[in-house]
Protein backbone atom coordinates (compact mmCIF):
# COMPACT_ATOMS: atom_id res chain seq x y z
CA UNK A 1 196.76 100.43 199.82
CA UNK A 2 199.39 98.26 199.74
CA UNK A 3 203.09 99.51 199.29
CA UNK A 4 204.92 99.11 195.98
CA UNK A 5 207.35 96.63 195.39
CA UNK A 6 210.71 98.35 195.60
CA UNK A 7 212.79 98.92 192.44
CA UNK A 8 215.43 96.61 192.12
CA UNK A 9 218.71 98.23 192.41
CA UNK A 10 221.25 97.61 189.10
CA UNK A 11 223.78 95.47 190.01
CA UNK A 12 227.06 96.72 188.78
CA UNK A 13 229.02 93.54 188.16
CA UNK A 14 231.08 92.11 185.76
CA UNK A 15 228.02 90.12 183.93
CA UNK A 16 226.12 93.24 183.89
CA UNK A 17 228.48 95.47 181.96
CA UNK A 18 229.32 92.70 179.70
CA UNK A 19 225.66 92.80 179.02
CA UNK A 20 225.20 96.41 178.84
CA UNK A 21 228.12 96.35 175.83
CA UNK A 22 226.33 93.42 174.09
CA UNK A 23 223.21 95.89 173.74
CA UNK A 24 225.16 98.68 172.42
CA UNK A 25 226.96 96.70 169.81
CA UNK A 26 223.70 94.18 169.34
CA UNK A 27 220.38 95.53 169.92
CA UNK A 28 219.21 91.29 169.71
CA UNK A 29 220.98 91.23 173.18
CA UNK A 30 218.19 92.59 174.90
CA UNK A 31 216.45 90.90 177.88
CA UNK A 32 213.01 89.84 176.99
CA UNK A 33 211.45 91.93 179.47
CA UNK A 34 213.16 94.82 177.65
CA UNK A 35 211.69 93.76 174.29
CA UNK A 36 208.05 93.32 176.29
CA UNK A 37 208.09 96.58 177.24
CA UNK A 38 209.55 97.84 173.61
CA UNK A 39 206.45 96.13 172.18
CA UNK A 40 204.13 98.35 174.74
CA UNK A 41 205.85 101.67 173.94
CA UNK A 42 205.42 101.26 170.41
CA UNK A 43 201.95 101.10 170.29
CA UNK A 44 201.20 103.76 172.74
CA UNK A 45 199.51 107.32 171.14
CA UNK A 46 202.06 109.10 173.28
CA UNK A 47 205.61 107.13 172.69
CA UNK A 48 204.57 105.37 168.83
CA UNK A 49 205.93 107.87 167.11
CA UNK A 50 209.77 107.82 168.44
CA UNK A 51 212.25 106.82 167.01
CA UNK A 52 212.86 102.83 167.67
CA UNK A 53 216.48 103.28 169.43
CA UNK A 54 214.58 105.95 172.01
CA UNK A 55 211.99 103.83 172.82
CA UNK A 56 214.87 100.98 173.19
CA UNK A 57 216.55 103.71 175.40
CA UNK A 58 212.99 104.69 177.53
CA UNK A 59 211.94 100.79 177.59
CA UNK A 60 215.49 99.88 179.37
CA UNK A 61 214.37 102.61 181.85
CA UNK A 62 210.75 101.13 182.53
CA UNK A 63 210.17 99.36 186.15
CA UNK A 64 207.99 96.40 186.00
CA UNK A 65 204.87 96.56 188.46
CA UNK A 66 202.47 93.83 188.71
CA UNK A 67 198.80 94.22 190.45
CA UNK A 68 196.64 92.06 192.09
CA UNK A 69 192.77 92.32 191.45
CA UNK A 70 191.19 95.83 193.14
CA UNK A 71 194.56 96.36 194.28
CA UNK A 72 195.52 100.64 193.92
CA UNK A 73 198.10 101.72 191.63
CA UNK A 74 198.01 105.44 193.59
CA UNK A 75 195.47 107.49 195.21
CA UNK A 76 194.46 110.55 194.62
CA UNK A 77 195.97 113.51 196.08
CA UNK A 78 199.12 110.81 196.42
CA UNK A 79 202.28 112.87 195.08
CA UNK A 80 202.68 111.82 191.65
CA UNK A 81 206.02 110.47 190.92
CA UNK A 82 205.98 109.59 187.16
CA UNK A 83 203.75 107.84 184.34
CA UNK A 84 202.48 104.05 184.14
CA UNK A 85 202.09 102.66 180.93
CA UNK A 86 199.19 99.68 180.81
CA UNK A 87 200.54 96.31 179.60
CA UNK A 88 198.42 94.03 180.16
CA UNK A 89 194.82 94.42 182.10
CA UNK A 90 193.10 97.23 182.80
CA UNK A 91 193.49 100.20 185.36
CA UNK A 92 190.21 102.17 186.16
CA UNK A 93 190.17 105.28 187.52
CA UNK A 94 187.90 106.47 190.16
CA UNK A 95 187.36 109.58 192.31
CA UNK A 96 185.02 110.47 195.81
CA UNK A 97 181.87 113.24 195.73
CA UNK A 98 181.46 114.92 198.66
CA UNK A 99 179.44 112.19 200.03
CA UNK A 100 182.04 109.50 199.66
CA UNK A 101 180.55 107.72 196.27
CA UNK A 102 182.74 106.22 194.29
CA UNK A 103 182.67 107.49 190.33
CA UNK A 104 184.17 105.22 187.38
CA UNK A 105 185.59 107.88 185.35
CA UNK A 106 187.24 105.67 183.12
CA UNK A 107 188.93 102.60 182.38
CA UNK A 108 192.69 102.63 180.78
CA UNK A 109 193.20 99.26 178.93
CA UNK A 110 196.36 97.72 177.41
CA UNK A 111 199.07 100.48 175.94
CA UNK A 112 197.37 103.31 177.99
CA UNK A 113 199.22 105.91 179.99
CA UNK A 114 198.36 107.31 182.99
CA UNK A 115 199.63 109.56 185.91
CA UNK A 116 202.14 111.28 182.93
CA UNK A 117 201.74 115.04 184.05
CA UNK A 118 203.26 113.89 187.27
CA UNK A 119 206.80 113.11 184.57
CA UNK A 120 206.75 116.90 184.03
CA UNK A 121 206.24 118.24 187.68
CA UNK A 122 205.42 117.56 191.55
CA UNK A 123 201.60 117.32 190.80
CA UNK A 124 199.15 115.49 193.44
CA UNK A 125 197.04 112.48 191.33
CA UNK A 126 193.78 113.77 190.01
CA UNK A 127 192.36 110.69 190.75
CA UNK A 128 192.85 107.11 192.29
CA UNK A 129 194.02 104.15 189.99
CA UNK A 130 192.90 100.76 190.40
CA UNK A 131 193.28 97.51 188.99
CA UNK A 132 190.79 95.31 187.20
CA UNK A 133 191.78 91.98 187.39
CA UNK A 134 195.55 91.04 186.82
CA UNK A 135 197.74 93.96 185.97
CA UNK A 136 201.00 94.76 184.61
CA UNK A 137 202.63 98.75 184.46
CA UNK A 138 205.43 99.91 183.35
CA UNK A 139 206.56 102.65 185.59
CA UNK A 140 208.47 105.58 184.33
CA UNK A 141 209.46 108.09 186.99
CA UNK A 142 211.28 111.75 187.38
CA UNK A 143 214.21 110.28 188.68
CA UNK A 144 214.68 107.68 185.38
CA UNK A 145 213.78 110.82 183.11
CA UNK A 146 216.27 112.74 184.48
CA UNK A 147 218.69 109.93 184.16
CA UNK A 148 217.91 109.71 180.62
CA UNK A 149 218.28 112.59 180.13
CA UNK A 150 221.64 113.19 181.25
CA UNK A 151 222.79 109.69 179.20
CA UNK A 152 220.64 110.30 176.04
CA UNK A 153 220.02 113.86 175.78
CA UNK A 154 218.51 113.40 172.65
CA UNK A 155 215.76 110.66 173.94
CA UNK A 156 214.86 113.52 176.78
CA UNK A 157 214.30 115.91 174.48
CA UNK A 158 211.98 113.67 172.10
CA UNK A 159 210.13 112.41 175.26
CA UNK A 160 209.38 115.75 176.09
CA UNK A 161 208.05 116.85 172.84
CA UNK A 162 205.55 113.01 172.56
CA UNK A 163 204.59 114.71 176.35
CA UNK A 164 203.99 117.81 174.62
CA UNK A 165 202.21 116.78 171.73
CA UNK A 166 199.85 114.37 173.80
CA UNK A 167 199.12 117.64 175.87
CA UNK A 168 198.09 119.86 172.93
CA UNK A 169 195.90 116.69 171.84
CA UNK A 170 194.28 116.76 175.40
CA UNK A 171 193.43 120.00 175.09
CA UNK A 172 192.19 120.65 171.31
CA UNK A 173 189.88 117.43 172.49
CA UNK A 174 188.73 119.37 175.29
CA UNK A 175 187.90 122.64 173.85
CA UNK A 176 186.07 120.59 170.75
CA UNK A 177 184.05 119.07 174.33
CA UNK A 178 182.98 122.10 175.49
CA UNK A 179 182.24 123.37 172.34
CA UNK A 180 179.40 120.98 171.55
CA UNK A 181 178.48 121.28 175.32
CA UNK A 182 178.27 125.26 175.64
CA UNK A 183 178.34 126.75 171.95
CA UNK A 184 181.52 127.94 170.24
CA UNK A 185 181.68 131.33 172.29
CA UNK A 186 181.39 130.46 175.45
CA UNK A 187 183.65 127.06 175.24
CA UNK A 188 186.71 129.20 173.74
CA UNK A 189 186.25 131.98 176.32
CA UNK A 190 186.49 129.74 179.30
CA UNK A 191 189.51 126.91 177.09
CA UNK A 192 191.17 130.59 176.23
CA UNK A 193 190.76 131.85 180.17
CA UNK A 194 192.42 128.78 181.22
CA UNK A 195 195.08 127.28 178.86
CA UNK A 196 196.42 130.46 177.17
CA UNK A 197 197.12 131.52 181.16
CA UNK A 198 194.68 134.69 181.63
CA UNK A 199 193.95 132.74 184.48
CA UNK A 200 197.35 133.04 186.36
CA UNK A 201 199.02 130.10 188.75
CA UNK A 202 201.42 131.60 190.65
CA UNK A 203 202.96 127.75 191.71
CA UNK A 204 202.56 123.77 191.31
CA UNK A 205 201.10 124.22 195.00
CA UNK A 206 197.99 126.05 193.37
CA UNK A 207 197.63 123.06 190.61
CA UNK A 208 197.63 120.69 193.80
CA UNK A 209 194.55 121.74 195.68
């Protein structure tokens, strides 16, 4: 795997606060790759629903990334620093048996998100992302969310609850899965045993085995 491009730092010059008023007063002022990324947000299942001046605040956040052709966006068992959002291409993800075959498990196209329960904590990937074809992220990391938080306390807390609700989703669709899979009984006792936290973890290291 190739290393990621670095994130280019801010530079704090006169230009750039002169542009960073402009946007305040004039939301027009934006850069286009600002409004790109905007566009992305706002058609996402997990970020549509905010409120246009937080996803103006989380899009000014976003780090570009752009992939080559079977290139990897992160392995898994890689730490997980934050959440990609797809904007153009696809990413697929893939993961090992214990003979070393590879498994599509699935393919995220344009305004997916992947990688975002690594946003809310120091989890490992669950599996590795690659790219098909050309491929642009967003990138959205703890670091930015924590910096948004502290400027737009309002935007955190609305970015938590989209996290939120796209969790709940994840799991009603999961229980509904192994309902039709295992009958009603036996899908809510295991869902139940799991989510609802009969089955105790102690500590993120336990989530990251």
């Amino acid at each position: 795997m190739e290393p990621q491009k670095p994130s280019k730092e801010t530079s704090f010059d006169f230009k750039s606060i002169l542009r960073g008023v402009l946007r305040r007063v004039n939301p027009a002022a934006e850069t286009p790759l600002v409004k790109s990324a905007m566009e992305t947000l706002q058609k996402t299942m997990t970020f549509g629903s905010l409120p246009t001046k937080h996803i103006r605040q989380l899009a000014r956040m976003m780090h570009f990334r752009d992939y080559r052709n079977g290139e990897y966006v992160y392995h898994e068992q890689d730490p997980g620093l934050g959440l990609y959002v797809v904007q153009t291409g696809q990413v697929r993800l893939i993961t090992e048996d214990v003979e070393g075959k590879v498994h599509v498990l699935k393919e995220v196209g344009q305004t997916g998100v992947i990688g975002a329960a690594s946003l809310c904590g120091e989890f490992r990937r669950r599996a590795t992302a690659q790219a098909v074809g050309s491929v642009r992220l967003l990138g959205f990391f703890r670091p930015d969310y924590k910096t948004l938080v502290r400027r737009h306390p309002q935007a955190g807390a609305a970015i938590a609850m989209a996290l939120s609700r796209n969790l709940a989703f994840g799991q009603i669709r999961l229980i509904r899965h192994l309902v039709e899979k295992n009958g009603k009984l036996a899908a809510m006792k295991e869902a139940y045993h799991v989510i609802e936290g009969t089955a105790v973890i102690e500590n993120e290291e336990e989530l990251n085995r």
